[in-house]
C-alpha atoms as a PDB file:
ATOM      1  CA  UNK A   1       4.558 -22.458  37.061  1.00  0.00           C
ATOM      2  CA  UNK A   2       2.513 -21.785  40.296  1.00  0.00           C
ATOM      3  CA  UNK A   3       1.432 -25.197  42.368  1.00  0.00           C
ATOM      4  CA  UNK A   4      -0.516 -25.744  44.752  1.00  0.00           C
ATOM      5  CA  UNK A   5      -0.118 -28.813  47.350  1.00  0.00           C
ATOM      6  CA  UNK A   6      -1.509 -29.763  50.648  1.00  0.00           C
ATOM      7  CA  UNK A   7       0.248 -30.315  53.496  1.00  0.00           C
ATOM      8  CA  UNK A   8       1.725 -33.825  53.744  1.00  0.00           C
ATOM      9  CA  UNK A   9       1.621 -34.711  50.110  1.00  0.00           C
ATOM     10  CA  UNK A  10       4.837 -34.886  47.371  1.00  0.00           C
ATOM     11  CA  UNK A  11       5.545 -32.955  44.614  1.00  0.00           C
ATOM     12  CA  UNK A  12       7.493 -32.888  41.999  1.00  0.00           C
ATOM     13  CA  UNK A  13       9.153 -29.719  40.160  1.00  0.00           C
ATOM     14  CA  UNK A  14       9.916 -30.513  36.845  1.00  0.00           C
ATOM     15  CA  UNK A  15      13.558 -28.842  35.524  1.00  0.00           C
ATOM     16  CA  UNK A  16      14.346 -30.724  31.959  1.00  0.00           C
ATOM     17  CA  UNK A  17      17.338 -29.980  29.480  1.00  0.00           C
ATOM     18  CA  UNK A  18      19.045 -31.481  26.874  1.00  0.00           C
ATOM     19  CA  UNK A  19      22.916 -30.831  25.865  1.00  0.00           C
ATOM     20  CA  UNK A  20      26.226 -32.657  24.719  1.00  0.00           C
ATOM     21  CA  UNK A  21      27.923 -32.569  27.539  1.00  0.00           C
ATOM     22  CA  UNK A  22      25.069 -33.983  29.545  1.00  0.00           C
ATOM     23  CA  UNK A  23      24.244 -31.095  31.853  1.00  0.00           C
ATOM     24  CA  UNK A  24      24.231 -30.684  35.356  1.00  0.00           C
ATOM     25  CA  UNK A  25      21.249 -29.924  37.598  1.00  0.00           C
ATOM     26  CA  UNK A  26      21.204 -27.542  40.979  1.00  0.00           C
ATOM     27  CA  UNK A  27      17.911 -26.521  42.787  1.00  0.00           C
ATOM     28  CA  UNK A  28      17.358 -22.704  45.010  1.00  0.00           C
ATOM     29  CA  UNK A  29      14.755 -21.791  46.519  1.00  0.00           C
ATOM     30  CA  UNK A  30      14.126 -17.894  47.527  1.00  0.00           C
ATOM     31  CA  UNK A  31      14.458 -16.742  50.674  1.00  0.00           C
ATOM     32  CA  UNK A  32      10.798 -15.530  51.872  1.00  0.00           C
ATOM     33  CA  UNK A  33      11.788 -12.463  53.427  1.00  0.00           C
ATOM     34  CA  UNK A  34      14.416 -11.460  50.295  1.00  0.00           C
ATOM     35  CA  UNK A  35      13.088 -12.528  47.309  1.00  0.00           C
ATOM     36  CA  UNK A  36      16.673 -11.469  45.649  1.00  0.00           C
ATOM     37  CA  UNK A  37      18.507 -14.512  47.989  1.00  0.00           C
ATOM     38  CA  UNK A  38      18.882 -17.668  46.847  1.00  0.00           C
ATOM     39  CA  UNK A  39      19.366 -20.300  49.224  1.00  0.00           C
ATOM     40  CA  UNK A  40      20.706 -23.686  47.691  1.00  0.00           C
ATOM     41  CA  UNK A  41      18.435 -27.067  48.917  1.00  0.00           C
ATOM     42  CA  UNK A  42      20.377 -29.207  51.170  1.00  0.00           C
ATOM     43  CA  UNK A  43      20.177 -32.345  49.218  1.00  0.00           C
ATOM     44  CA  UNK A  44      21.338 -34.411  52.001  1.00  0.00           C
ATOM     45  CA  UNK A  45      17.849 -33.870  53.839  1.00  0.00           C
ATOM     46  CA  UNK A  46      16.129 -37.603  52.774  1.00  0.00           C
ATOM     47  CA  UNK A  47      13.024 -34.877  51.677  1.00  0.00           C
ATOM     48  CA  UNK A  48      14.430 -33.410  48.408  1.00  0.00           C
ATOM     49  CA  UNK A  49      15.611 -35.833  46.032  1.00  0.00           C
ATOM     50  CA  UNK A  50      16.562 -35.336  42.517  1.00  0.00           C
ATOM     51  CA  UNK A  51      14.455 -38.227  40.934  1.00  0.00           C
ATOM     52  CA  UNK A  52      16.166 -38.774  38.050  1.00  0.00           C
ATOM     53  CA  UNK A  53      19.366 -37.115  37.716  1.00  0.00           C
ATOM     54  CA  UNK A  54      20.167 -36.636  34.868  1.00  0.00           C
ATOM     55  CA  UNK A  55      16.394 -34.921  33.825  1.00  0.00           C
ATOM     56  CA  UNK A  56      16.558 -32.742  37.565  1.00  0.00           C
ATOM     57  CA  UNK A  57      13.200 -33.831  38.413  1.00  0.00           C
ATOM     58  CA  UNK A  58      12.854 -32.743  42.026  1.00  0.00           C
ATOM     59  CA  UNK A  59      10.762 -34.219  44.471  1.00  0.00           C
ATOM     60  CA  UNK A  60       9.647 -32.966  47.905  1.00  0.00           C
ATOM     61  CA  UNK A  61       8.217 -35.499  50.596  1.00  0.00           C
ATOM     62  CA  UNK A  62       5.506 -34.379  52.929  1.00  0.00           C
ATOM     63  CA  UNK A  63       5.502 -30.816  51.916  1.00  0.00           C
ATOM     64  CA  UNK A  64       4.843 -28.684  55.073  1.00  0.00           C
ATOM     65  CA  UNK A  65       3.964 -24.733  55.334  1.00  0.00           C
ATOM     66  CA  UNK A  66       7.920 -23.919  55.258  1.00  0.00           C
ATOM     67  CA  UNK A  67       8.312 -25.322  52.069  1.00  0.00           C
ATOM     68  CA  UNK A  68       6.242 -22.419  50.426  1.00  0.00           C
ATOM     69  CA  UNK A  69       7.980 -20.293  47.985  1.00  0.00           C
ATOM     70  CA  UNK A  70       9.835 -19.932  44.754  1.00  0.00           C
ATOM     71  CA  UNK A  71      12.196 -22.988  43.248  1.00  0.00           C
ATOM     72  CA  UNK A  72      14.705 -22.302  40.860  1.00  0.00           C
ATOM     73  CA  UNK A  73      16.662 -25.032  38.944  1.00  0.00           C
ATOM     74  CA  UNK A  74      20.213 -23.879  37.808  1.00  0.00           C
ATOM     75  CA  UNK A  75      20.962 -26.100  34.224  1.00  0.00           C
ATOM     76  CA  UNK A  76      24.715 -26.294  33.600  1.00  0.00           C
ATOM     77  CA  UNK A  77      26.986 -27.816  31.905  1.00  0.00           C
ATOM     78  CA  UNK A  78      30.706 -26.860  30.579  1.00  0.00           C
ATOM     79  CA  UNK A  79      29.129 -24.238  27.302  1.00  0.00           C
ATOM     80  CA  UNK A  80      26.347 -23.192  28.913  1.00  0.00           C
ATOM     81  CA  UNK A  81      24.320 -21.847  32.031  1.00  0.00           C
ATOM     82  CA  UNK A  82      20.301 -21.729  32.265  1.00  0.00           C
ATOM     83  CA  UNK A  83      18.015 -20.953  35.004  1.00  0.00           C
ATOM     84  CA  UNK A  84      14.416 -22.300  34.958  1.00  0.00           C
ATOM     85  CA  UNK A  85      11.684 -21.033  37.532  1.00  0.00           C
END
């Protein structure tokens, strides 16, 4: 899914799953200068926030020209791994 924001508005990356056990949800984004690195988002920084947690909806606040790239949401729970881009 490609988006495209402007500078100062949110967004929100979608990153849905179903699964018995409920499954856990963990967000990357790719490095821009290695696309093969995955760096994990610091979900401590009040601008990412998983809205709802346990459908992974991620939201960015006031996007800015650093926060272009690829997101990757890493669905897991104790059966089962699945990556979403």
């Amino acid at each position: 899914m490609k988006l495209t924001v402007k500078l100062g508005d949110d967004v929100i990356l979608p990153c849905v799953a179903q699964g018995h056990p409920l499954p856990t949800y963990s967000w990357y984004r790719e490095n821009r200068e290695d696309r093969t690195n995955l760096r994990a988002l610091d979900l401590s920084n009040p601008r990412y926030k998983i809205l709802v947690e346990k459908a992974g909806l991620l939201k960015i606040s006031n996007i800015r020209l650093e926060d272009e790239g690829k997101y990757l949401c890493w669905i897991n729970n104790t059966l089962e791994r699945i990556q979403y881009r």
